[in-house]
Protein backbone atom coordinates (compact mmCIF):
# COMPACT_ATOMS: atom_id res chain seq x y z
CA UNK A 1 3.17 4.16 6.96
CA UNK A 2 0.99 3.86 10.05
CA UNK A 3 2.70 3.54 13.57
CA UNK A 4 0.62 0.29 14.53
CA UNK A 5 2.18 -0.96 10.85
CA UNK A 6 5.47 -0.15 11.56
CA UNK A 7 5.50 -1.95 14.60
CA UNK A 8 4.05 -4.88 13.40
CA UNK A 9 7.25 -4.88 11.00
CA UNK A 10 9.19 -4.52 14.09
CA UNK A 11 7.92 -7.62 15.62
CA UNK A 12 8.07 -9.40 12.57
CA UNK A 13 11.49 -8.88 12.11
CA UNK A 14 12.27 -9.83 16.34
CA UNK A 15 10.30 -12.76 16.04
CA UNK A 16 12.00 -13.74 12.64
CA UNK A 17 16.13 -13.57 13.36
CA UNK A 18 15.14 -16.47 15.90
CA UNK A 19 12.79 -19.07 13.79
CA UNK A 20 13.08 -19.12 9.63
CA UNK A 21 9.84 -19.39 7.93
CA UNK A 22 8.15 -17.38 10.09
CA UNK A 23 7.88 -14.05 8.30
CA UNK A 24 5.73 -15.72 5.83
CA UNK A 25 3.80 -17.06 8.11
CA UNK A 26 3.16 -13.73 10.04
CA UNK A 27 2.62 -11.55 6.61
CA UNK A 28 0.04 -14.20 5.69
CA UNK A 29 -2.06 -13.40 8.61
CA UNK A 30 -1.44 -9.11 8.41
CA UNK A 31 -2.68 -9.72 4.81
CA UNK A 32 1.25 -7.94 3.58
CA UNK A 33 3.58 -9.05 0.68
CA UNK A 34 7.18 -9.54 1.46
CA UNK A 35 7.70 -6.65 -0.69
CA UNK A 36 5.80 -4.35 0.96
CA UNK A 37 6.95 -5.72 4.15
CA UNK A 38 10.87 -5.41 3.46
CA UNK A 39 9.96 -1.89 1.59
CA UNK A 40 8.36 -0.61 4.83
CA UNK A 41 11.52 -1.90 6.97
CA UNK A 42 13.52 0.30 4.98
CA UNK A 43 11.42 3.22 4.82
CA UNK A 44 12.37 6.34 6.88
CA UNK A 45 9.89 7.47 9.67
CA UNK A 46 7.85 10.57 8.50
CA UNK A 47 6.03 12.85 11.16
């Protein structure tokens, strides 16, 4: 995964543990699935 991905994931997730519903909201507009979204929260940083 891309760095610019990954931190949009990041923000995501900061935005999201203060206002429900808006991780859908935000994947919508980056054009991700939930899937791939929680998948790529849980993947391990490769360099």
């Amino acid at each position: 995964m891309n760095s610019q991905r990954r931190l949009a994931y990041h923000a995501i997730k900061e935005v999201n543990q203060n206002n429900h519903g808006t991780v859908t909201k935000l994947l919508s507009i980056l054009k991700v699935s939930r899937q791939a979204y929680y998948k790529g929260l849980h993947r391990d940083v490769t360099t």
